[in-house]
PDB file of N, CA and C in Angstrom:
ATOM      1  N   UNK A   1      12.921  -1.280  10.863  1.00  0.00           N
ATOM      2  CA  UNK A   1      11.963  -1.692   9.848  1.00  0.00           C
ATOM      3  C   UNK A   1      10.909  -0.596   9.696  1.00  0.00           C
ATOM      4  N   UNK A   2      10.671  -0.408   8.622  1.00  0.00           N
ATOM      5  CA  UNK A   2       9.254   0.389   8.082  1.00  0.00           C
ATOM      6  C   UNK A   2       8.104  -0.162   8.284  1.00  0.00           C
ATOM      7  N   UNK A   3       7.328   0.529   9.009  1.00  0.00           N
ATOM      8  CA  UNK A   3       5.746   0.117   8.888  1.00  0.00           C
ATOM      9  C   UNK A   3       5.096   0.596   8.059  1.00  0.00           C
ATOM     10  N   UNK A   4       3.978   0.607   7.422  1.00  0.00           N
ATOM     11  CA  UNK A   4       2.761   0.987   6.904  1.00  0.00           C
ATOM     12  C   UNK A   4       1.999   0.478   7.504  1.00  0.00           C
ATOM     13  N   UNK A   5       0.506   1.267   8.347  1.00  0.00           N
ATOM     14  CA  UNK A   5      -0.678   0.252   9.066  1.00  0.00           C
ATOM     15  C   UNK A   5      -1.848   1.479   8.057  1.00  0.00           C
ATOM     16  N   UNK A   6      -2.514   0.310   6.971  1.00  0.00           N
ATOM     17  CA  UNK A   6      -3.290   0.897   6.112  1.00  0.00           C
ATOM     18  C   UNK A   6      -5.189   0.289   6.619  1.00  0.00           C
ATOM     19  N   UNK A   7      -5.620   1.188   6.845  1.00  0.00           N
ATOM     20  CA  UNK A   7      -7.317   1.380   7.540  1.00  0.00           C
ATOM     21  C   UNK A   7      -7.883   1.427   6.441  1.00  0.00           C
ATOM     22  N   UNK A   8      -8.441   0.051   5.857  1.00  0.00           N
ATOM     23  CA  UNK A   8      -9.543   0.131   4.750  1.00  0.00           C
ATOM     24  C   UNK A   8     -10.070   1.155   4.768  1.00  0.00           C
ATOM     25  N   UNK A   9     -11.058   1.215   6.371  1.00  0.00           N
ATOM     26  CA  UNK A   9     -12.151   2.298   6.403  1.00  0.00           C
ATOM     27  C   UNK A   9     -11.987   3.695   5.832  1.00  0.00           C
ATOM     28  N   UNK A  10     -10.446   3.888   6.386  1.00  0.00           N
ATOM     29  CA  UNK A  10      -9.748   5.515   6.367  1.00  0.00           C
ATOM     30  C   UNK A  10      -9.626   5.653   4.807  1.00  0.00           C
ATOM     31  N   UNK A  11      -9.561   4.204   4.280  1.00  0.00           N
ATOM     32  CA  UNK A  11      -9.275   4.362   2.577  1.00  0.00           C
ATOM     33  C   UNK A  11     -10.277   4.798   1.979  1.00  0.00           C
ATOM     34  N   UNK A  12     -11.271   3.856   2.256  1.00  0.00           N
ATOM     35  CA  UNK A  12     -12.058   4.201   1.350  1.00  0.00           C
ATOM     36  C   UNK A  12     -12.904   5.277   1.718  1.00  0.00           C
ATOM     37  N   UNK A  13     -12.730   6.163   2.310  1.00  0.00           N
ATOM     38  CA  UNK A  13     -13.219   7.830   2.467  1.00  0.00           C
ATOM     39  C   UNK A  13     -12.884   8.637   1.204  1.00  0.00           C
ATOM     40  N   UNK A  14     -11.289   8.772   1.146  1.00  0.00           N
ATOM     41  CA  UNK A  14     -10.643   9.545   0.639  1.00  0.00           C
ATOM     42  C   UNK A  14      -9.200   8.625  -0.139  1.00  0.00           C
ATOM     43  N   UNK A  15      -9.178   7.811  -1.097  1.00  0.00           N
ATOM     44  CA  UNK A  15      -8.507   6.831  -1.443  1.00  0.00           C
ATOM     45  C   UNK A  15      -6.969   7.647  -1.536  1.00  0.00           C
ATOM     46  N   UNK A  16      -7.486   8.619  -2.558  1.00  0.00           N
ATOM     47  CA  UNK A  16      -5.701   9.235  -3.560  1.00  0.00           C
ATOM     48  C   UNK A  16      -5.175   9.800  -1.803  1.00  0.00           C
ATOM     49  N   UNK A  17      -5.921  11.320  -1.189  1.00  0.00           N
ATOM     50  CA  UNK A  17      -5.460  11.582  -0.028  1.00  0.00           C
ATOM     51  C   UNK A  17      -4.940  10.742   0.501  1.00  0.00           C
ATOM     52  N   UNK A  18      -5.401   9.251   0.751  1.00  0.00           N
ATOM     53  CA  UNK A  18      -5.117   9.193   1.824  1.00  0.00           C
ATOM     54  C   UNK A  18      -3.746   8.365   1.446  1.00  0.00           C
ATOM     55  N   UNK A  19      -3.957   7.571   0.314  1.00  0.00           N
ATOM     56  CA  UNK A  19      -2.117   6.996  -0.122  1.00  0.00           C
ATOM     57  C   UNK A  19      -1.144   7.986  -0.432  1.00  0.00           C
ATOM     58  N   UNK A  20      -1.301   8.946  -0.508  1.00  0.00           N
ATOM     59  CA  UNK A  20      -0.396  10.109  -0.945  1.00  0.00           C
ATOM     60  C   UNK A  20      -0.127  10.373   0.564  1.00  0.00           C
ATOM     61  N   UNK A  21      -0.754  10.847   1.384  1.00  0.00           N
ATOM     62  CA  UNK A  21      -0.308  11.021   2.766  1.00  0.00           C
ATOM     63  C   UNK A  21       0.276   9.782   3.166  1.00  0.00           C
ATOM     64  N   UNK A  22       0.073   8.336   3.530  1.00  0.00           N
ATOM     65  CA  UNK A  22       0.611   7.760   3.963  1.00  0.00           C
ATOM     66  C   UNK A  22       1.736   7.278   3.669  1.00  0.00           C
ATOM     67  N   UNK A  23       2.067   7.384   2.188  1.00  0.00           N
ATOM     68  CA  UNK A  23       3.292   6.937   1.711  1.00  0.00           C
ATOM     69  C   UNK A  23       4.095   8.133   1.370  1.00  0.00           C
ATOM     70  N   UNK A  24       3.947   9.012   2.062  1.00  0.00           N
ATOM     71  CA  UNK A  24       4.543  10.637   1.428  1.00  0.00           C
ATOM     72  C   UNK A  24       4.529  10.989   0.291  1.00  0.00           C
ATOM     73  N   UNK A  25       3.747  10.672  -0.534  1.00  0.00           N
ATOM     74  CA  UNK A  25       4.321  10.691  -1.911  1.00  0.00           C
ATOM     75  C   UNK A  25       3.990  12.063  -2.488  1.00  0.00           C
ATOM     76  N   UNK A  26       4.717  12.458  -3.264  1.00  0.00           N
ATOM     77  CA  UNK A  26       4.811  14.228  -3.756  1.00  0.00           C
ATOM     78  C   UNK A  26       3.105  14.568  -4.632  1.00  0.00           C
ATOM     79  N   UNK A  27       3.067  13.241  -5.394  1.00  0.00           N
ATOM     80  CA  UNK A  27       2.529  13.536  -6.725  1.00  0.00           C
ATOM     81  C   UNK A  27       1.507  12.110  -6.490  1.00  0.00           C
ATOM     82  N   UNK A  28       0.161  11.784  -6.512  1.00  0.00           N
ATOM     83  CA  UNK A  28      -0.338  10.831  -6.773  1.00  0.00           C
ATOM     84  C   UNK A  28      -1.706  10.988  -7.453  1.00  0.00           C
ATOM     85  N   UNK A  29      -1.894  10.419  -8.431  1.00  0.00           N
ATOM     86  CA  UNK A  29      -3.268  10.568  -9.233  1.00  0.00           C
ATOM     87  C   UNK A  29      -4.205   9.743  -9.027  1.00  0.00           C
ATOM     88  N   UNK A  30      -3.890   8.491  -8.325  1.00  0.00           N
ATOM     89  CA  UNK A  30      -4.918   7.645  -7.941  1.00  0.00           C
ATOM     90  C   UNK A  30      -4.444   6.511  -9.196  1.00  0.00           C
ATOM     91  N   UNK A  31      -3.706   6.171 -10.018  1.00  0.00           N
ATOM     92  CA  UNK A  31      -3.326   5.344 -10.636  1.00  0.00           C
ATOM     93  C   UNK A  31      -2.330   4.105  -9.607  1.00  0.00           C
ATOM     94  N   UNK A  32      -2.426   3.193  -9.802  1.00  0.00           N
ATOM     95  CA  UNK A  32      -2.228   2.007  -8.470  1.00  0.00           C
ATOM     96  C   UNK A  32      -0.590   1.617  -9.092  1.00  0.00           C
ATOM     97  N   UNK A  33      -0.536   1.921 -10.287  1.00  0.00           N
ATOM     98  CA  UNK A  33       0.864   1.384 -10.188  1.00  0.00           C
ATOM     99  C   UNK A  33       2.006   2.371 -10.257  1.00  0.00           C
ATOM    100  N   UNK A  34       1.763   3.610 -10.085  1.00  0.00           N
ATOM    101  CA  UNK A  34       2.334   4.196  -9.288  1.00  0.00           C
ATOM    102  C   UNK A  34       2.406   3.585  -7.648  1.00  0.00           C
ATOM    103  N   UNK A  35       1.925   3.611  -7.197  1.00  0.00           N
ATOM    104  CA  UNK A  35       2.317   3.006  -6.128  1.00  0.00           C
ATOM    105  C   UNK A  35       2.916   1.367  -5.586  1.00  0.00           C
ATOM    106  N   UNK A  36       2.394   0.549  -6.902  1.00  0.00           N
ATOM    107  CA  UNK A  36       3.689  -0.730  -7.341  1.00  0.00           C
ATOM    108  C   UNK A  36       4.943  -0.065  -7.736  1.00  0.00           C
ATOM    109  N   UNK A  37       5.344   1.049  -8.505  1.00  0.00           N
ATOM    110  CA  UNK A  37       6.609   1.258  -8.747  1.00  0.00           C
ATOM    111  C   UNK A  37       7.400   1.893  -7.403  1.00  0.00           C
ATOM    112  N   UNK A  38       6.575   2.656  -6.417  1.00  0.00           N
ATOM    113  CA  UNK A  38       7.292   3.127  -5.428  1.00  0.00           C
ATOM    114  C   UNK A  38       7.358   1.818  -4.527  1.00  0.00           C
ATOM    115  N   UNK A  39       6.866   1.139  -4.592  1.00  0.00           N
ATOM    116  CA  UNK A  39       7.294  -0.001  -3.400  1.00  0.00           C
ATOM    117  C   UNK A  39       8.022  -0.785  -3.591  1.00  0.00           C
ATOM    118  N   UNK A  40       8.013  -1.145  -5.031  1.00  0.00           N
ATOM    119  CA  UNK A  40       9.443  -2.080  -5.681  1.00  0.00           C
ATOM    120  C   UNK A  40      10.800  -1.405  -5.483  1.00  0.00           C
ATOM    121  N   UNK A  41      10.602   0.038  -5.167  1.00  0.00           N
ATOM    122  CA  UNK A  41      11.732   0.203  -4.720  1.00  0.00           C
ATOM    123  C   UNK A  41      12.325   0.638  -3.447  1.00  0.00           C
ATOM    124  N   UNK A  42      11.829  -0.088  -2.467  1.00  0.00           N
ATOM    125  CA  UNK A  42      11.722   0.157  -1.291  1.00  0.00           C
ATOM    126  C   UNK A  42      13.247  -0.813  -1.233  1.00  0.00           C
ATOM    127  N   UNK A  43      14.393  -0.028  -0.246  1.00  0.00           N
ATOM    128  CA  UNK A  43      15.710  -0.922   0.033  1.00  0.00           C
ATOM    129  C   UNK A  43      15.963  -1.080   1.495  1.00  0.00           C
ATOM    130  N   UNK A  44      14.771  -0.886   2.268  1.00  0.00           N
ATOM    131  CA  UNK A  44      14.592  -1.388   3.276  1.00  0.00           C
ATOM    132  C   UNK A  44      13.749  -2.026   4.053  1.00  0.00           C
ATOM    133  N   UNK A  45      14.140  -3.296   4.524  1.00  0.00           N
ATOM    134  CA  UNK A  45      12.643  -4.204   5.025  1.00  0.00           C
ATOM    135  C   UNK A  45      11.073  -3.084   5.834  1.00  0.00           C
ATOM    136  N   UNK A  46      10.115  -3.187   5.053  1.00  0.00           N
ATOM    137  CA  UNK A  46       9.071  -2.817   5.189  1.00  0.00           C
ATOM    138  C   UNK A  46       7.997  -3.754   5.664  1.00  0.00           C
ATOM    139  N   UNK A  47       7.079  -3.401   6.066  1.00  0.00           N
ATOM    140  CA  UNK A  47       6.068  -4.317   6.774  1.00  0.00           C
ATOM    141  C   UNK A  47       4.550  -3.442   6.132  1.00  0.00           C
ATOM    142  N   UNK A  48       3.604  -3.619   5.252  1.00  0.00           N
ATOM    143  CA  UNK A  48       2.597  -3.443   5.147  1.00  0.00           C
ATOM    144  C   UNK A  48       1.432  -4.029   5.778  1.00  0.00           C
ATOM    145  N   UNK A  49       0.605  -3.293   6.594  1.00  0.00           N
ATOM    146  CA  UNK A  49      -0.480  -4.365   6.824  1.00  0.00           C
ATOM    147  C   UNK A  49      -1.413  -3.859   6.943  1.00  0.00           C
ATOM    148  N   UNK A  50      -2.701  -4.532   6.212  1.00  0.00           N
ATOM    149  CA  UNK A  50      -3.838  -4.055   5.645  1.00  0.00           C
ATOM    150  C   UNK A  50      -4.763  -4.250   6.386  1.00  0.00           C
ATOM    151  N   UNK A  51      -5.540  -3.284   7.452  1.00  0.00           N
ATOM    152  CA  UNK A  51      -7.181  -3.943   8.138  1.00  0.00           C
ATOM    153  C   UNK A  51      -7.735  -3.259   7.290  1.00  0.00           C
ATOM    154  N   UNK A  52      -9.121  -4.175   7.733  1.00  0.00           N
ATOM    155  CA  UNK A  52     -10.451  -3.772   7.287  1.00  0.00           C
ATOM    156  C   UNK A  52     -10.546  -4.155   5.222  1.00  0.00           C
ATOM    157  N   UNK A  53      -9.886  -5.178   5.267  1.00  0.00           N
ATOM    158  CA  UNK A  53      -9.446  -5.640   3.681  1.00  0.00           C
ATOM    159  C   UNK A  53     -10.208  -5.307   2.920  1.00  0.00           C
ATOM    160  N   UNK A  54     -11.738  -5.411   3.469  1.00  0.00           N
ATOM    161  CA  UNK A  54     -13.050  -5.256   2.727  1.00  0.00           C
ATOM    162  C   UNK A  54     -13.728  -4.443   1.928  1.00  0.00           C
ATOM    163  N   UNK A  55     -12.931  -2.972   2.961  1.00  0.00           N
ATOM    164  CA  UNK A  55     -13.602  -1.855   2.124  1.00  0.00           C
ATOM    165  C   UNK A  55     -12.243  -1.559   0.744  1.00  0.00           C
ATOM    166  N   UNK A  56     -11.364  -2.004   0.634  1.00  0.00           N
ATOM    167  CA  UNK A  56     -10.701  -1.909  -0.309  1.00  0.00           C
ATOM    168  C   UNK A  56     -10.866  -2.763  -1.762  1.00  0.00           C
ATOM    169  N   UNK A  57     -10.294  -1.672  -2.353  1.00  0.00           N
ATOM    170  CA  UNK A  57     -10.299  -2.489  -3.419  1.00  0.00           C
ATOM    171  C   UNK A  57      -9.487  -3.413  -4.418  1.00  0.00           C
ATOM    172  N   UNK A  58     -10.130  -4.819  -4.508  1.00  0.00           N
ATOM    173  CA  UNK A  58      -9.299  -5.985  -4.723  1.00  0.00           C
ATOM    174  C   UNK A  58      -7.762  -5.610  -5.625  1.00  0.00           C
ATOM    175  N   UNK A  59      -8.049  -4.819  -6.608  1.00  0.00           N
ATOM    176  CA  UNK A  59      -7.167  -3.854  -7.331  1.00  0.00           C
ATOM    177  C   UNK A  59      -5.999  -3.649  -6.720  1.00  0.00           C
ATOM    178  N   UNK A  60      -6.173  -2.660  -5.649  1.00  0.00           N
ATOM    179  CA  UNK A  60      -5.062  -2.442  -4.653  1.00  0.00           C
ATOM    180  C   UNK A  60      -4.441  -3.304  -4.222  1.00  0.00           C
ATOM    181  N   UNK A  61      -5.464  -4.216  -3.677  1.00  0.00           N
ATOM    182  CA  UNK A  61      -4.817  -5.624  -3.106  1.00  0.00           C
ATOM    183  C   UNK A  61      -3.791  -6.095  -3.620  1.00  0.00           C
ATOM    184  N   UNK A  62      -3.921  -6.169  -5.374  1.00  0.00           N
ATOM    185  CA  UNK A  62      -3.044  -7.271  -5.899  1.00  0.00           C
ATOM    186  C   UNK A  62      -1.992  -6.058  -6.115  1.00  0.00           C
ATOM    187  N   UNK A  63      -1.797  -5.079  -5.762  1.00  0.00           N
ATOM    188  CA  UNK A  63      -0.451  -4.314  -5.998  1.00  0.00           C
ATOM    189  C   UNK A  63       0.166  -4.359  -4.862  1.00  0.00           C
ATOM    190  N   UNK A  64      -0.378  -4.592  -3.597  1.00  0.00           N
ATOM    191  CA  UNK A  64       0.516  -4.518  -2.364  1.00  0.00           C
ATOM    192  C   UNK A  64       1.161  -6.131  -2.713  1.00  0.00           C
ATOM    193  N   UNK A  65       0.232  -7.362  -2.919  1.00  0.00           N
ATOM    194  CA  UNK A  65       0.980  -8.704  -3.004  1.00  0.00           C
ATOM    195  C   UNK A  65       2.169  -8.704  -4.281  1.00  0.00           C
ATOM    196  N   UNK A  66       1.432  -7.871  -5.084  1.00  0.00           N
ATOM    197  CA  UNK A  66       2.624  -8.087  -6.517  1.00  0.00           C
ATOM    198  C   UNK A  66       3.855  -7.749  -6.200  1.00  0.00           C
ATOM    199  N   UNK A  67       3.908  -6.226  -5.261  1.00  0.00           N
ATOM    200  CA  UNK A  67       4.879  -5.659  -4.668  1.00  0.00           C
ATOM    201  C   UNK A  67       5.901  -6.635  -3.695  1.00  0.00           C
ATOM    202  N   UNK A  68       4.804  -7.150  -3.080  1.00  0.00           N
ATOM    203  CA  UNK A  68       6.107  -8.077  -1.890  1.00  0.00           C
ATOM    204  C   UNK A  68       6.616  -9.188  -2.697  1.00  0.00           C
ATOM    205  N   UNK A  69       5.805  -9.576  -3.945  1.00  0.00           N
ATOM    206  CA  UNK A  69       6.630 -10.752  -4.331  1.00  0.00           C
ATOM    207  C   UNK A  69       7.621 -10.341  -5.239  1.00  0.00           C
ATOM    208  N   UNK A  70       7.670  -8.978  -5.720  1.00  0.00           N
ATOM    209  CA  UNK A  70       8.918  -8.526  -6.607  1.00  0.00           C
ATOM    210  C   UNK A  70      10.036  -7.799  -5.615  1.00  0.00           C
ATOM    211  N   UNK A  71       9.428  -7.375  -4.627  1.00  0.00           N
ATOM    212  CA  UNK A  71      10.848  -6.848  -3.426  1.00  0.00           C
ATOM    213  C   UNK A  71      11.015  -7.813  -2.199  1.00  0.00           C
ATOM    214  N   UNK A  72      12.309  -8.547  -1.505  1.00  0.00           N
ATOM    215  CA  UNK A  72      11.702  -9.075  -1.015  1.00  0.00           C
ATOM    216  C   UNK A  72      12.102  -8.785   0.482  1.00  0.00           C
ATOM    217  N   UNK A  73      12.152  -7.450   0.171  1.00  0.00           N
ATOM    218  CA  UNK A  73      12.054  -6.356   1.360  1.00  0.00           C
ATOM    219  C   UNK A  73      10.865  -6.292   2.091  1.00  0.00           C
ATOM    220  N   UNK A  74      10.388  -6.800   1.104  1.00  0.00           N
ATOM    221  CA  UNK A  74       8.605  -6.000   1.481  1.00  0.00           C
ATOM    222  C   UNK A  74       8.062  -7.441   1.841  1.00  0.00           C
ATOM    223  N   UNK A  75       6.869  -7.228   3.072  1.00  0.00           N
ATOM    224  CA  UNK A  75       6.524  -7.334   3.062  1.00  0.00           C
ATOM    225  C   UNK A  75       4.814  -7.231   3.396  1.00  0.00           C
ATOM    226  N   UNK A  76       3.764  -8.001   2.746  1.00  0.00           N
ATOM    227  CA  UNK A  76       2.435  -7.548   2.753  1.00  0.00           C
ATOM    228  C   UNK A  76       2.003  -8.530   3.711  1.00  0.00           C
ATOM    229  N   UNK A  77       0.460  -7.774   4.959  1.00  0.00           N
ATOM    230  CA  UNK A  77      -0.099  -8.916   5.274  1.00  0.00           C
ATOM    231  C   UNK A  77      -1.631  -8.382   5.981  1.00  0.00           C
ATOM    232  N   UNK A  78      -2.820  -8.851   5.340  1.00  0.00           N
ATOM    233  CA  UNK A  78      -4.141  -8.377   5.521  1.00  0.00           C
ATOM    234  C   UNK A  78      -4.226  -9.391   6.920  1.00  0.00           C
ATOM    235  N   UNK A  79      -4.650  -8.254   8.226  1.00  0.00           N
ATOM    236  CA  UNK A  79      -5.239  -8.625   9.520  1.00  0.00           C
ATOM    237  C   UNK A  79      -6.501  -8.059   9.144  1.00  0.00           C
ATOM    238  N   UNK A  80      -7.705  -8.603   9.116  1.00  0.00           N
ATOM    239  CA  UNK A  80      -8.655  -8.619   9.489  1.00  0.00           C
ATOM    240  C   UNK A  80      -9.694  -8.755  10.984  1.00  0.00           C
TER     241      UNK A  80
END
């Protein structure tokens, strides 16, 4: 299984850096659904999980949930 362990705090420093590094991604502008389209196509069970929910933004939020409910590979889950 794939992890993602995403650090509000670490986010909200450096937002685009820091999703472009964590999700490898080649090319990211800071547009969020770019990163709904790369996760919808994720073909292997993934595990996202979000601390520090707070400093993020709600925005994001609803692309990691939109994501798990259209793959159902994926899944999302905010530990606080």
């Amino acid at each position: 299984m794939t992890r993602f362990e995403i650090d509000g705090r670490e986010l909200e420093e450096n937002e685009d850096e820091y999703l472009k590094e964590l999700f490898d991604l080649p090319v990211y502008n800071g547009d969020y659904e770019d990163i709904y389209q790369y996760i919808i196509g994720f073909y292997s069970k993934t595990l996202i999980t979000l601390h520090n929910s707070q400093n993020v933004d709600p925005d994001l939020i609803d692309v990691f949930k939109r994501a798990s409910e259209y793959n159902s590979l994926v899944k999302f889950v905010i530990e606080d």
